[in-house]
C-alpha atoms as a PDB file:
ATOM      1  CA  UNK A   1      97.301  99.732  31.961  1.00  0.00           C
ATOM      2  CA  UNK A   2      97.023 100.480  28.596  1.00  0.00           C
ATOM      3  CA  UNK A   3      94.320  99.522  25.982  1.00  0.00           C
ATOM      4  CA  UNK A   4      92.100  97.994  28.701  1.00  0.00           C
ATOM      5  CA  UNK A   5      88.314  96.458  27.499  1.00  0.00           C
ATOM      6  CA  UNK A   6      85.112  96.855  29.379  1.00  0.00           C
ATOM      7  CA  UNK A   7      85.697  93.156  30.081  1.00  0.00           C
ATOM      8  CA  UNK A   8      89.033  93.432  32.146  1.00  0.00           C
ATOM      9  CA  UNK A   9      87.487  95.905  34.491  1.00  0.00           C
ATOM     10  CA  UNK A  10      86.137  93.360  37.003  1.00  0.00           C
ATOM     11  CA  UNK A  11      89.644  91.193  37.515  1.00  0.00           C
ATOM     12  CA  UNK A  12      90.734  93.992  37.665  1.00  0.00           C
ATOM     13  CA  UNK A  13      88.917  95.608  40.259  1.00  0.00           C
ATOM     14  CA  UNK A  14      89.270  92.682  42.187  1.00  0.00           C
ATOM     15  CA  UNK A  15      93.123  92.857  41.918  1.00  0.00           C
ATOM     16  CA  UNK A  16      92.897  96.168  42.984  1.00  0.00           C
ATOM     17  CA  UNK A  17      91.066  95.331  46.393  1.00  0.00           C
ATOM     18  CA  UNK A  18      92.871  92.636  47.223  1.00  0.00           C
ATOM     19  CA  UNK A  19      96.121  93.807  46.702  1.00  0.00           C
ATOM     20  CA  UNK A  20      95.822  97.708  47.692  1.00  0.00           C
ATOM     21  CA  UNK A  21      98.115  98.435  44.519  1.00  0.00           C
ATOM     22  CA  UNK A  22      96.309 102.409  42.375  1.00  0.00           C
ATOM     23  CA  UNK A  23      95.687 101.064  38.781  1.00  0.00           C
ATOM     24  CA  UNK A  24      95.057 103.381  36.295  1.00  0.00           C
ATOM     25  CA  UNK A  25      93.786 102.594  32.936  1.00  0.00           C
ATOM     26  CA  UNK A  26      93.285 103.786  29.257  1.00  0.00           C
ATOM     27  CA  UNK A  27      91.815 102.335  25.942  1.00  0.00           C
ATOM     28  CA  UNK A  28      94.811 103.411  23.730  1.00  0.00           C
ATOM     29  CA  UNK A  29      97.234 101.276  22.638  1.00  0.00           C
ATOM     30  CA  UNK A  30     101.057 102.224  23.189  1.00  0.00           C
ATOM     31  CA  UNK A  31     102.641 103.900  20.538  1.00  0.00           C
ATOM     32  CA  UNK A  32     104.655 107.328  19.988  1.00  0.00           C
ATOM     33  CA  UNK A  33     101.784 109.631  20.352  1.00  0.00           C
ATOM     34  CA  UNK A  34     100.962 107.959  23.684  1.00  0.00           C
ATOM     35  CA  UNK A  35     104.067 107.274  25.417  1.00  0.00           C
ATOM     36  CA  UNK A  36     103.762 109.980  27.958  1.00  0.00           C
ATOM     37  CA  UNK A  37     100.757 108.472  29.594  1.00  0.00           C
ATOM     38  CA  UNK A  38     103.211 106.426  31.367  1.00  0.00           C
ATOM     39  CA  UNK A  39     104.661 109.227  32.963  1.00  0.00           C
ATOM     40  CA  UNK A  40     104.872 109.367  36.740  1.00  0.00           C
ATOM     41  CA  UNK A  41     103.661 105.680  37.152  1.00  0.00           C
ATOM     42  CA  UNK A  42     106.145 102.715  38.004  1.00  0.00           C
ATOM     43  CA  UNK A  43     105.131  99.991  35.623  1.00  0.00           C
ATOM     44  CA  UNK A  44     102.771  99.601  32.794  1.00  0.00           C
ATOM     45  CA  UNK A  45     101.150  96.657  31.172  1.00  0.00           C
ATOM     46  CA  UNK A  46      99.743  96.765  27.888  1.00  0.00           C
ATOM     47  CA  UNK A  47      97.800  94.253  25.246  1.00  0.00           C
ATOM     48  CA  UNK A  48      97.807  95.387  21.719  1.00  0.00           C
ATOM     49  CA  UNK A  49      98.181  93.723  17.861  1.00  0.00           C
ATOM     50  CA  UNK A  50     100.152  96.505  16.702  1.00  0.00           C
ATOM     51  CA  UNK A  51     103.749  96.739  16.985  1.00  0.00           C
ATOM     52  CA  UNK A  52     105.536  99.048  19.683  1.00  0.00           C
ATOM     53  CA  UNK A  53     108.513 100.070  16.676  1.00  0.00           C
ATOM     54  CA  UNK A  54     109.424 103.222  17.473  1.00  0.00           C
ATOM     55  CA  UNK A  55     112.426 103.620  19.126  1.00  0.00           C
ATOM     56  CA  UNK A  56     111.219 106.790  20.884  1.00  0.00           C
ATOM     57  CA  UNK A  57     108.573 104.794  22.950  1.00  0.00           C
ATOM     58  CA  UNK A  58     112.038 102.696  24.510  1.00  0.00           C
ATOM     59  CA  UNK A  59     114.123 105.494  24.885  1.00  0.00           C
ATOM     60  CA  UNK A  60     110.853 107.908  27.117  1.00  0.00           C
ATOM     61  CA  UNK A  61     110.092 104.635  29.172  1.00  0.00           C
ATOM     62  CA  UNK A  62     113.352 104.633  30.277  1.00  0.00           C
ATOM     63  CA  UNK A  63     113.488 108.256  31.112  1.00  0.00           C
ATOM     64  CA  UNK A  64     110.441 107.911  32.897  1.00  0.00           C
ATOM     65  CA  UNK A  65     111.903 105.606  35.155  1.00  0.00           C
ATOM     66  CA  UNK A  66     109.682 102.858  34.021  1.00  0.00           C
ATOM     67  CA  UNK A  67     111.902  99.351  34.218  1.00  0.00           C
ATOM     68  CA  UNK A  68     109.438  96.332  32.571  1.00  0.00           C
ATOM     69  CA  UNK A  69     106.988  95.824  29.626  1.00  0.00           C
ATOM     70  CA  UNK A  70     104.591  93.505  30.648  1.00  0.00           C
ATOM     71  CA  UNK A  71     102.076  91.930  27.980  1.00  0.00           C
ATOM     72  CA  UNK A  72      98.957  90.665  29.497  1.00  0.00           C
ATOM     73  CA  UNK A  73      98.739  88.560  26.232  1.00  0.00           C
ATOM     74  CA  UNK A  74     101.454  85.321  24.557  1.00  0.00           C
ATOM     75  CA  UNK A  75     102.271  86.557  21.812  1.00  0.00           C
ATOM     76  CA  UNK A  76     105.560  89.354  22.532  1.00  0.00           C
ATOM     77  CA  UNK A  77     106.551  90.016  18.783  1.00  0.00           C
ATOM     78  CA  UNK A  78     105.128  93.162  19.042  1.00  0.00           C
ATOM     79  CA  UNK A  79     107.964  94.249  21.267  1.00  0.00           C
ATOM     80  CA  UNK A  80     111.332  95.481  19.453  1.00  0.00           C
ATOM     81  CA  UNK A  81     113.727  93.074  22.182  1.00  0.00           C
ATOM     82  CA  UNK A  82     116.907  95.133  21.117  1.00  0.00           C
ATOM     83  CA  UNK A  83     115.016  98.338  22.200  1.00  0.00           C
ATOM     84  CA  UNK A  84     113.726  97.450  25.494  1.00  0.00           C
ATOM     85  CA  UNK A  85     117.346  95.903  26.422  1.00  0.00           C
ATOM     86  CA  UNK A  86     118.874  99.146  25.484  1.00  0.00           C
ATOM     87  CA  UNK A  87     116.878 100.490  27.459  1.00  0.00           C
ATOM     88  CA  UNK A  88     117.232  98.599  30.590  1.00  0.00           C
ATOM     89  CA  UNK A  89     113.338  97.355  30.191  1.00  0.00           C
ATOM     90  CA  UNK A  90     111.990  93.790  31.368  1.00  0.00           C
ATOM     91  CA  UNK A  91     109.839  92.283  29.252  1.00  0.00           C
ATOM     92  CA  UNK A  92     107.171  89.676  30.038  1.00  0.00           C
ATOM     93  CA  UNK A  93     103.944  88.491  28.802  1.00  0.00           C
ATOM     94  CA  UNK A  94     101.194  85.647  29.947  1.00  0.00           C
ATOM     95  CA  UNK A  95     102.311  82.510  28.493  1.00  0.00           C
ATOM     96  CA  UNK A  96      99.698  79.908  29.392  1.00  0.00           C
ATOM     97  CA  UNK A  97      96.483  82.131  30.444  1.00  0.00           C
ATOM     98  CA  UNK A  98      94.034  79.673  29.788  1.00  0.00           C
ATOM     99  CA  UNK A  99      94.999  76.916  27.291  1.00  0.00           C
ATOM    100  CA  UNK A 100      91.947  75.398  27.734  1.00  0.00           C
ATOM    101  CA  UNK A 101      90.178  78.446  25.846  1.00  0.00           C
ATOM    102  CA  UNK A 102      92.147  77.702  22.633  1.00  0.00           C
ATOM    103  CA  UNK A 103      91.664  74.053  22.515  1.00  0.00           C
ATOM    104  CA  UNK A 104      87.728  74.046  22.785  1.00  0.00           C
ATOM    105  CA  UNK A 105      87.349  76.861  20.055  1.00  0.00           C
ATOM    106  CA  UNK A 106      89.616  73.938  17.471  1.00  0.00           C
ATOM    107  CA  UNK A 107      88.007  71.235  18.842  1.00  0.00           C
ATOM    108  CA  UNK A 108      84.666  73.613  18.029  1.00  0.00           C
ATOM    109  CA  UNK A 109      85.824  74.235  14.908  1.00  0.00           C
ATOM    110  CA  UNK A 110      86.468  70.861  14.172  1.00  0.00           C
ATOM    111  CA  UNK A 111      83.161  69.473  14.833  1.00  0.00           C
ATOM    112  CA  UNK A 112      81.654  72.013  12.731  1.00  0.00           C
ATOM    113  CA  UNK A 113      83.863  71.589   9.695  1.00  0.00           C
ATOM    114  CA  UNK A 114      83.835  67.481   9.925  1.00  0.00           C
ATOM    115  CA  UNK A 115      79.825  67.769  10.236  1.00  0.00           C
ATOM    116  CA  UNK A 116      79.652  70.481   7.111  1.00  0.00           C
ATOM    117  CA  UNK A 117      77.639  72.736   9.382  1.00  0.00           C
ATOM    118  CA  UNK A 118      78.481  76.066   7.518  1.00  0.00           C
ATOM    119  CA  UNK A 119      77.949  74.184   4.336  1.00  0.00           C
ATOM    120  CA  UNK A 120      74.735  72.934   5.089  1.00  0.00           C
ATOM    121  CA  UNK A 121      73.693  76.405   6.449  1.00  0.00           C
ATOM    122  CA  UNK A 122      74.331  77.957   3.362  1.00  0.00           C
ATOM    123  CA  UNK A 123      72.502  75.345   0.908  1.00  0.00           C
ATOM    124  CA  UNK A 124      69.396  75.575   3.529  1.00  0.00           C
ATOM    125  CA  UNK A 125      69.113  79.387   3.204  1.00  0.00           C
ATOM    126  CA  UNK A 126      68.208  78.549  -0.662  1.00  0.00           C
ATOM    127  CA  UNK A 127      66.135  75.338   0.577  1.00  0.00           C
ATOM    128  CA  UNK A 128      68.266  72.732   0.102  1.00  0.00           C
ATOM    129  CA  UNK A 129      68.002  70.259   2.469  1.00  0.00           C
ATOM    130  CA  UNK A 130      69.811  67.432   0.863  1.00  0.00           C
ATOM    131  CA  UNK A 131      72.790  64.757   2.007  1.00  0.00           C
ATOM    132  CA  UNK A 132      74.849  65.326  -1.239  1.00  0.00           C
ATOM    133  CA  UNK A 133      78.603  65.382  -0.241  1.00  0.00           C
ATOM    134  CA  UNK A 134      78.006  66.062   3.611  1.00  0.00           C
ATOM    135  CA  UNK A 135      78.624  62.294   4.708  1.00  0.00           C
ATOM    136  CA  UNK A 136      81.104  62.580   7.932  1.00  0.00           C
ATOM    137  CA  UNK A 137      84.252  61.617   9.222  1.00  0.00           C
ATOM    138  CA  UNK A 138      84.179  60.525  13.446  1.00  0.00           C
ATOM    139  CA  UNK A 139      86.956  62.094  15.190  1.00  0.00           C
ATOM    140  CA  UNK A 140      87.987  58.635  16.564  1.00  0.00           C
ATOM    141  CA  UNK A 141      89.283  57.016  12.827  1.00  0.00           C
ATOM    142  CA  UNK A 142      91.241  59.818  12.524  1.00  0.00           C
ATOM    143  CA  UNK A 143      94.873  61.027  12.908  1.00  0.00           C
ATOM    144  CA  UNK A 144      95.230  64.988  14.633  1.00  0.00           C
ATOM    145  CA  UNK A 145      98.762  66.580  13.861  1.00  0.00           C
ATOM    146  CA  UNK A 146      99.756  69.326  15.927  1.00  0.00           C
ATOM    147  CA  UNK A 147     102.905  71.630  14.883  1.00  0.00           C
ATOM    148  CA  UNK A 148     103.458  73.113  18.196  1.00  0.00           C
ATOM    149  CA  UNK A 149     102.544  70.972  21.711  1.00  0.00           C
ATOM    150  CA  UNK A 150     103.592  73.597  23.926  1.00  0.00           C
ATOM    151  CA  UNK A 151     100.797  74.314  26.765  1.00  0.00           C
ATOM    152  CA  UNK A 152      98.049  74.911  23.827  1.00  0.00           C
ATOM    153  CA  UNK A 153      99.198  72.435  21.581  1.00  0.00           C
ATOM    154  CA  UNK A 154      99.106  69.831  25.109  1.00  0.00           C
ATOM    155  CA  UNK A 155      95.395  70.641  25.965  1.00  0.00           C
ATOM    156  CA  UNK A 156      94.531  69.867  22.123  1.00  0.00           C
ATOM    157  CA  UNK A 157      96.139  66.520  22.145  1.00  0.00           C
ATOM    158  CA  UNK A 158      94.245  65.967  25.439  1.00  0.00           C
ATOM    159  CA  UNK A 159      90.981  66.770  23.996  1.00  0.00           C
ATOM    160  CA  UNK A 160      90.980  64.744  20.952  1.00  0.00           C
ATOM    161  CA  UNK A 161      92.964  61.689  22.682  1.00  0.00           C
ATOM    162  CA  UNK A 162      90.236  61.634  24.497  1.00  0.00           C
ATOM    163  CA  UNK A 163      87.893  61.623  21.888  1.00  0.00           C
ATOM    164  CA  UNK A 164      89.422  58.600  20.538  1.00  0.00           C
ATOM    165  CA  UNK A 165      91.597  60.274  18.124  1.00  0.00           C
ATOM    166  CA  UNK A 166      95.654  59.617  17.007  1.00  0.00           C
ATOM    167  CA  UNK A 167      97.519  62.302  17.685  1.00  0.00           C
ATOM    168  CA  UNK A 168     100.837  63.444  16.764  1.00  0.00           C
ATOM    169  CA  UNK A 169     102.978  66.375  16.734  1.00  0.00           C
ATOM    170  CA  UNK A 170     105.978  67.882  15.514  1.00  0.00           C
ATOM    171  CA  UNK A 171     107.698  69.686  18.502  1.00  0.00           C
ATOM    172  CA  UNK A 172     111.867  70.363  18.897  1.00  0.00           C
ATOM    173  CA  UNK A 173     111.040  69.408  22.801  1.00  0.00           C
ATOM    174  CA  UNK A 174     109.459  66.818  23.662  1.00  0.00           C
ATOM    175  CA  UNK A 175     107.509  66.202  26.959  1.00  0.00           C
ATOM    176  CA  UNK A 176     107.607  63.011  28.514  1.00  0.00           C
ATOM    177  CA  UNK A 177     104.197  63.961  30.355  1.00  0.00           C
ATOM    178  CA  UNK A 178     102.357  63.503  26.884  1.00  0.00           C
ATOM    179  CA  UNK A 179     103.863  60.257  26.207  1.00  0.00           C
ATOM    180  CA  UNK A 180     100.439  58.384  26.590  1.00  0.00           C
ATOM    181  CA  UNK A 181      98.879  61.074  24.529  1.00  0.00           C
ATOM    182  CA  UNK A 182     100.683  61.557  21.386  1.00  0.00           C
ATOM    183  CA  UNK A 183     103.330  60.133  19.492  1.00  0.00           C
ATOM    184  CA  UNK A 184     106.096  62.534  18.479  1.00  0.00           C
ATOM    185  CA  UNK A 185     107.312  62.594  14.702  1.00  0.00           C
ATOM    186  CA  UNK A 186     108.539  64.987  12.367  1.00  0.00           C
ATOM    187  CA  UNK A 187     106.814  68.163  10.288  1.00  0.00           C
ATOM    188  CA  UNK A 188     106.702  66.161   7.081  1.00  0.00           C
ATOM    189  CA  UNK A 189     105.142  63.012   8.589  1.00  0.00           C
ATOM    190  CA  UNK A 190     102.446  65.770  10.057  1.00  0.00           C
ATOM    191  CA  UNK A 191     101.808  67.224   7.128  1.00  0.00           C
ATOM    192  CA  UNK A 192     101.612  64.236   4.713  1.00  0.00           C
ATOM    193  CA  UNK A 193      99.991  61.953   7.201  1.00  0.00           C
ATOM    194  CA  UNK A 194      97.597  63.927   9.492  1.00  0.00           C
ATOM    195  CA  UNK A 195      93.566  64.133   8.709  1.00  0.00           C
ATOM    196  CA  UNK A 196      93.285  67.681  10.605  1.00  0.00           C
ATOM    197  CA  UNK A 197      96.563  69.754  11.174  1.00  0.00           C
ATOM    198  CA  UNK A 198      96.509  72.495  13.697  1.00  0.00           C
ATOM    199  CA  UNK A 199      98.830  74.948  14.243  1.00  0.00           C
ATOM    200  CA  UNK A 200      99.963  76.128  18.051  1.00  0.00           C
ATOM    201  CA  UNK A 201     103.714  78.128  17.311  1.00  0.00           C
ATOM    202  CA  UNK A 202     104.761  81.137  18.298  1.00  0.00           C
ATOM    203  CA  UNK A 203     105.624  83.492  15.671  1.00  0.00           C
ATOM    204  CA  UNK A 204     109.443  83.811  15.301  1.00  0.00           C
ATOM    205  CA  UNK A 205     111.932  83.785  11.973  1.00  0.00           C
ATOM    206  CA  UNK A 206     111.188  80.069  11.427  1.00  0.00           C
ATOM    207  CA  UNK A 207     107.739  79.872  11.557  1.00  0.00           C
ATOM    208  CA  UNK A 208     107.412  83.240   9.869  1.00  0.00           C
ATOM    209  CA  UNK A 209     105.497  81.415   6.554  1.00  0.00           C
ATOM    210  CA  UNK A 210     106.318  78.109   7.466  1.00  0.00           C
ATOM    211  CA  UNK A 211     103.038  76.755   5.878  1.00  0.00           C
ATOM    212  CA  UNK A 212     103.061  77.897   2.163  1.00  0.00           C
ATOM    213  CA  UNK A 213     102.269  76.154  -0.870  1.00  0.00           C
ATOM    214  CA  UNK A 214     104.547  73.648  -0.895  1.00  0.00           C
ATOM    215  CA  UNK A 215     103.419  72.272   2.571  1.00  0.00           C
ATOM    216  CA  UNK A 216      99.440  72.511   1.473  1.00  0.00           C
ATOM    217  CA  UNK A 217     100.469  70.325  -1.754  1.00  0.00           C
ATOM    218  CA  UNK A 218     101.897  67.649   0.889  1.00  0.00           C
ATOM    219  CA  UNK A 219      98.491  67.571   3.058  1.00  0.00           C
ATOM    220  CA  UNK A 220      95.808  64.750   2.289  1.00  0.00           C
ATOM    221  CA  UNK A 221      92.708  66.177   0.212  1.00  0.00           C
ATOM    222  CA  UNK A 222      90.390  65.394   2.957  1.00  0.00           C
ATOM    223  CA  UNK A 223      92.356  67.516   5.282  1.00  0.00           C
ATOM    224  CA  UNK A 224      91.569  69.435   8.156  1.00  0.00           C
ATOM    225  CA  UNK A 225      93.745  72.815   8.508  1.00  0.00           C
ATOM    226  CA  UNK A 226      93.241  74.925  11.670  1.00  0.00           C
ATOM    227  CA  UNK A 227      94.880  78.139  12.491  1.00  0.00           C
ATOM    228  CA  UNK A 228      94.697  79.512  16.147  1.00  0.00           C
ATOM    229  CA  UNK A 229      98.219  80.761  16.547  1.00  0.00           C
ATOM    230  CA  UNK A 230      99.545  83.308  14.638  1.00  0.00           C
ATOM    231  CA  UNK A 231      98.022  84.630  11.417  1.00  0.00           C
ATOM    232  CA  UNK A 232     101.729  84.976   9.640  1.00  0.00           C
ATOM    233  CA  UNK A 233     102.854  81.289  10.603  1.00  0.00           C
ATOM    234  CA  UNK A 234     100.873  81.190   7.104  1.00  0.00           C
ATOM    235  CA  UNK A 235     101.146  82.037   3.408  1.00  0.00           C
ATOM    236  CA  UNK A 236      97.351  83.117   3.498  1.00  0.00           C
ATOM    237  CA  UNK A 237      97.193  83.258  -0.710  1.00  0.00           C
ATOM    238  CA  UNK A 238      98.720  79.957  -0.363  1.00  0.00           C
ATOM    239  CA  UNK A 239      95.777  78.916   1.675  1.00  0.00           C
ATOM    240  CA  UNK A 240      93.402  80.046  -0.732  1.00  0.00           C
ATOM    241  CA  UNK A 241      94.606  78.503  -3.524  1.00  0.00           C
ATOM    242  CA  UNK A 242      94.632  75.233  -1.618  1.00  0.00           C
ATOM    243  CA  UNK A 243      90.966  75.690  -0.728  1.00  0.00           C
ATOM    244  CA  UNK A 244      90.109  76.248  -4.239  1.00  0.00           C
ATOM    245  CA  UNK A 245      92.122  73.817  -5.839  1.00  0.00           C
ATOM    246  CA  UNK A 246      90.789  71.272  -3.417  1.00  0.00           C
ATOM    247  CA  UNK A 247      94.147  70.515  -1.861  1.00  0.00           C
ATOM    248  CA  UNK A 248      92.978  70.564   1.493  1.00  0.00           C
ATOM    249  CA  UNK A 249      89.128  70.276   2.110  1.00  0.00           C
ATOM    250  CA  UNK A 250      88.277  72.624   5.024  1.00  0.00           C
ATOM    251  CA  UNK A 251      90.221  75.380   7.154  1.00  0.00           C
ATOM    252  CA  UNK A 252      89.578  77.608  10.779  1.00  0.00           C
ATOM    253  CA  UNK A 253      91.408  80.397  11.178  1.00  0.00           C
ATOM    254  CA  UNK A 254      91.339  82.450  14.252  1.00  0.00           C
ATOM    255  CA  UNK A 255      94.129  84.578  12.901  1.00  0.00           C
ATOM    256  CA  UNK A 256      95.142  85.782   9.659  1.00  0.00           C
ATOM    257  CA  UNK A 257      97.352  87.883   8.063  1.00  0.00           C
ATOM    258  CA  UNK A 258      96.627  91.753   8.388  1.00  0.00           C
ATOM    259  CA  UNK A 259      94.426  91.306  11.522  1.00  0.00           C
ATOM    260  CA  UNK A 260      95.718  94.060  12.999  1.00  0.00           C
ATOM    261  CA  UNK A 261      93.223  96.731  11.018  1.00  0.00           C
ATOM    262  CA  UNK A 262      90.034  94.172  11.519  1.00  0.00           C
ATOM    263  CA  UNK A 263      90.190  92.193  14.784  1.00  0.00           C
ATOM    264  CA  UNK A 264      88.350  93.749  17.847  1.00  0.00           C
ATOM    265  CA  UNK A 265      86.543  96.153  15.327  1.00  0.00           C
ATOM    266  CA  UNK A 266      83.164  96.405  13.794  1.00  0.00           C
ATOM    267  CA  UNK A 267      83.493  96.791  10.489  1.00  0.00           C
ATOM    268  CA  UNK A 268      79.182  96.956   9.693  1.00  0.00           C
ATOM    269  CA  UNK A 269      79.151  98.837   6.622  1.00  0.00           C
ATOM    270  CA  UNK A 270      82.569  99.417   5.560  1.00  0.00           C
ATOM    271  CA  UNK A 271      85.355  97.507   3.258  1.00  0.00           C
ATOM    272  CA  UNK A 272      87.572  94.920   4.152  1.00  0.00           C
ATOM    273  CA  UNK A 273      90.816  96.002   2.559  1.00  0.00           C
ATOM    274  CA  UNK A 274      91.832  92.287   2.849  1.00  0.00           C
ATOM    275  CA  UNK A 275      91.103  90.414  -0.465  1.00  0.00           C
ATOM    276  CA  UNK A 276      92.338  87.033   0.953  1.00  0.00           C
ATOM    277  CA  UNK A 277      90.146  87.182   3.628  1.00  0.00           C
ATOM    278  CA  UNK A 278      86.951  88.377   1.651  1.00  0.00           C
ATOM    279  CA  UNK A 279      87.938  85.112  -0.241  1.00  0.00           C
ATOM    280  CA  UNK A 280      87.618  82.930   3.185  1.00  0.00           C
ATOM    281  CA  UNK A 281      84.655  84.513   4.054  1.00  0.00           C
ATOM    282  CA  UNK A 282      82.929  83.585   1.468  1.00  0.00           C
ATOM    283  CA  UNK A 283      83.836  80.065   1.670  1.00  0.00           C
ATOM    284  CA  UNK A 284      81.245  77.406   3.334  1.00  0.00           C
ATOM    285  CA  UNK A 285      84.366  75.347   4.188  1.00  0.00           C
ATOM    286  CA  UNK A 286      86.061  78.254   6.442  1.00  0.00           C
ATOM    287  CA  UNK A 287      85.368  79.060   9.955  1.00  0.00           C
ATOM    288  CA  UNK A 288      86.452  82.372  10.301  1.00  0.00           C
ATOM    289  CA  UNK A 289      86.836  83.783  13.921  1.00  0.00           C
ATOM    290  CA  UNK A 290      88.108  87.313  14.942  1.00  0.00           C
ATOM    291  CA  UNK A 291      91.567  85.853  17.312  1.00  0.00           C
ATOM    292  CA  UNK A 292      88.548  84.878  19.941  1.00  0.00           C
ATOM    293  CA  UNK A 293      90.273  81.757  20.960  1.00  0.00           C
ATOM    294  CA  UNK A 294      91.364  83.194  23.984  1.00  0.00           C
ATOM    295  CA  UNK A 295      88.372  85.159  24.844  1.00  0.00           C
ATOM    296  CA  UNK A 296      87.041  83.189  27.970  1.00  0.00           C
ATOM    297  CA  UNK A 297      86.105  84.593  31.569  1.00  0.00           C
ATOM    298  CA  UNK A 298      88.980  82.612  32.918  1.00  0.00           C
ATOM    299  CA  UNK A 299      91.822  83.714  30.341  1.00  0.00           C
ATOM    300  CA  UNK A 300      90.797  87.632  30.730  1.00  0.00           C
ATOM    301  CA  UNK A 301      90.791  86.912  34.816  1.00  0.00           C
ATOM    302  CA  UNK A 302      94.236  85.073  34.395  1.00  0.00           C
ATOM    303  CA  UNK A 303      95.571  87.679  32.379  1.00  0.00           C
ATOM    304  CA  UNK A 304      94.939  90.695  34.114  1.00  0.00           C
ATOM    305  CA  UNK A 305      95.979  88.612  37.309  1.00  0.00           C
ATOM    306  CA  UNK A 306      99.101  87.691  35.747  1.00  0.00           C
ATOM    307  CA  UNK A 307     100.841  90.022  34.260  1.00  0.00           C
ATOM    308  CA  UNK A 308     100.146  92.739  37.603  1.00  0.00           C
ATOM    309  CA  UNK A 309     101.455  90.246  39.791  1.00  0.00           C
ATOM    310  CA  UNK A 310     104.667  89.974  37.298  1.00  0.00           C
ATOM    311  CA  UNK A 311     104.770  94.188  37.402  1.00  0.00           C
ATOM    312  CA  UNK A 312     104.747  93.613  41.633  1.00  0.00           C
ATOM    313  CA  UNK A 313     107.305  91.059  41.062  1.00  0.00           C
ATOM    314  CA  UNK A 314     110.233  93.239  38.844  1.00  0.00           C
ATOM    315  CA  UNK A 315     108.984  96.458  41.169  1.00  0.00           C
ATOM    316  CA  UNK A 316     110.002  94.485  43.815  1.00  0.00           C
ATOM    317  CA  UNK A 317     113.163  93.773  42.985  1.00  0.00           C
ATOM    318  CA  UNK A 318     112.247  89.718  41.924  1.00  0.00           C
ATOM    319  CA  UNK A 319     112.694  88.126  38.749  1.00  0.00           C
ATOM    320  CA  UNK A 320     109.288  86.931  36.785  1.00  0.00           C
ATOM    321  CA  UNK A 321     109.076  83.543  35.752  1.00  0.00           C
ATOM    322  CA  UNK A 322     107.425  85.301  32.273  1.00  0.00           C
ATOM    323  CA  UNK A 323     110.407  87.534  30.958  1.00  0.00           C
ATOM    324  CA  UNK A 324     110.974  86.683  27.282  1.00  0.00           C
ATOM    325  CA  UNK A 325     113.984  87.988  25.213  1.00  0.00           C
ATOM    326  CA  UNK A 326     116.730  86.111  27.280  1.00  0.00           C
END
């Protein structure tokens, strides 16, 4: 297992016992200079934010014998697809590990940003404890647009359905089990209509900067943008400008552009060579969270659970339920 966390160690000790399976572990990520690690083992499962490009990595995996990439994490555009086909390599990842994590963190963020928490932080630390422009919205007048019900986007309808809110979504499939929770309609309608929009897509050549500045222009003033999917889904300069130019009112992103450098590290002391996001930091408006939306006791147990029962499973001759690139 590559690139494991102090966190993973106890599902995965408990895997370990109960299965009788020798897990080994590192806290690299997979690249070209650390390939051969795998050598000599029979699967490998990784969890990373930067890319496995080189086609070396492919090419020695194969050699080695090895016959799957599995991701203990969603999000499998890290993986070059061509590469690990040409080389006869499986690849899965955890689809659904805990969706539950993801919705509370937006419906967290959304109760701060609605109740101008960070703004009234900031006015306090100079001891202003006025109501000037901090009057609030209730979650149950308002509309919630989701781009993206898959399993995330379907726990976040849940939530704020049952807070008493509309909610609709723009989805190409549309799931007859959410029928008494949202109402399906198209991006536009979203976009123009919704008081908070929240985004829950995978990252693939049409969602690649699907919100820009165009889309921002279309959103009500008094809207709500949330981000907890992938940071390029969005035009991040484009979601400055709307923020200053008071297109939109308030934003939570969870992921940004160029995360790959900053998330998971501590920074203390040094720059952020991210001007965008120095801008959204500095903003009263903007939650700011470092891709934690996952980061519950239940998603790192399903995780780790997960993706070594889909290495037993292609080992063993089955076919995971989790392979992507089909």
């Amino acid at each position: 297992m590559y690139n494991v966390r102090p966190d993973e160690q106890k599902p995965l000790d408990g895997w370990v016992k109960q299965n009788g399976v020798q897990v080994d572990t590192n806290s690299v990520p997979l690249n070209a200079e650390t390939v051969d690690l795998a050598k000599g083992y029979d699967g490998i499962v990784i969890q990373q934010h930067g890319p496995v490009s080189d086609p070396t990595i492919y090419e020695k995996l194969h050699l080695f014998g090895i016959k799957q990439i599995t991701l203990r994490i969603t999000g499998y555009e890290i993986i070059d697809l061509d590469q690990a086909k040409q080389n006869d390599l499986v690849v899965t990842n955890v689809p659904a590990y805990s969706p539950r994590s993801v919705s509370e963190l937006v419906l967290a963020d959304v109760m701060s940003l609605l109740r101008h928490i960070g703004e009234v932080g900031e006015r306090e630390k100079h001891g202003d404890f006025s109501w000037k422009g901090v009057e609030a919205r209730e979650i149950h007048t308002l509309t919630v647009g989701i781009i993206g019900a898959g399993k995330i986007g379907s726990a976040v309808a849940r939530i704020f359905r049952a807070l008493g809110a509309t909610v609709i979504a723009a989805d190409p499939i549309h799931r007859p089990e959410l029928n008494d929770t949202l109402t399906y309609v198209d991006h536009e309608t979203v976009f123009k209509t919704a008081d908070i929009v929240t985004m829950h897509t995978p990252l693939t050549d049409e969602t690649n900067q699907m919100i820009n500045a165009d889309v921002f222009k279309k959103m009500k003033p008094s809207a709500i943008f949330i981000n907890a999917s992938r940071g390029q889904v969005v035009d991040t300069g484009a979601l400055v400008n709307a923020l200053e130019d008071q297109e939109i009112s308030a934003a939570a992103i969870d992921t940004f552009e160029g995360e790959n450098t900053i998330v998971g590290q501590d920074l203390t002391g040094k720059p952020i060579d991210n001007d965008n996001l120095k801008k959204l930091l500095a903003m009263p408006n903007v939650n700011v969270t470092p891709h934690i939306g996952f980061y519950t006791e239940v998603a790192v147990q399903n995780m780790v659970e997960i993706a070594l029962n889909d290495v037993m499973m292609i080992l063993n001759g089955q076919k995971s339920p989790h392979e992507v690139g089909e």
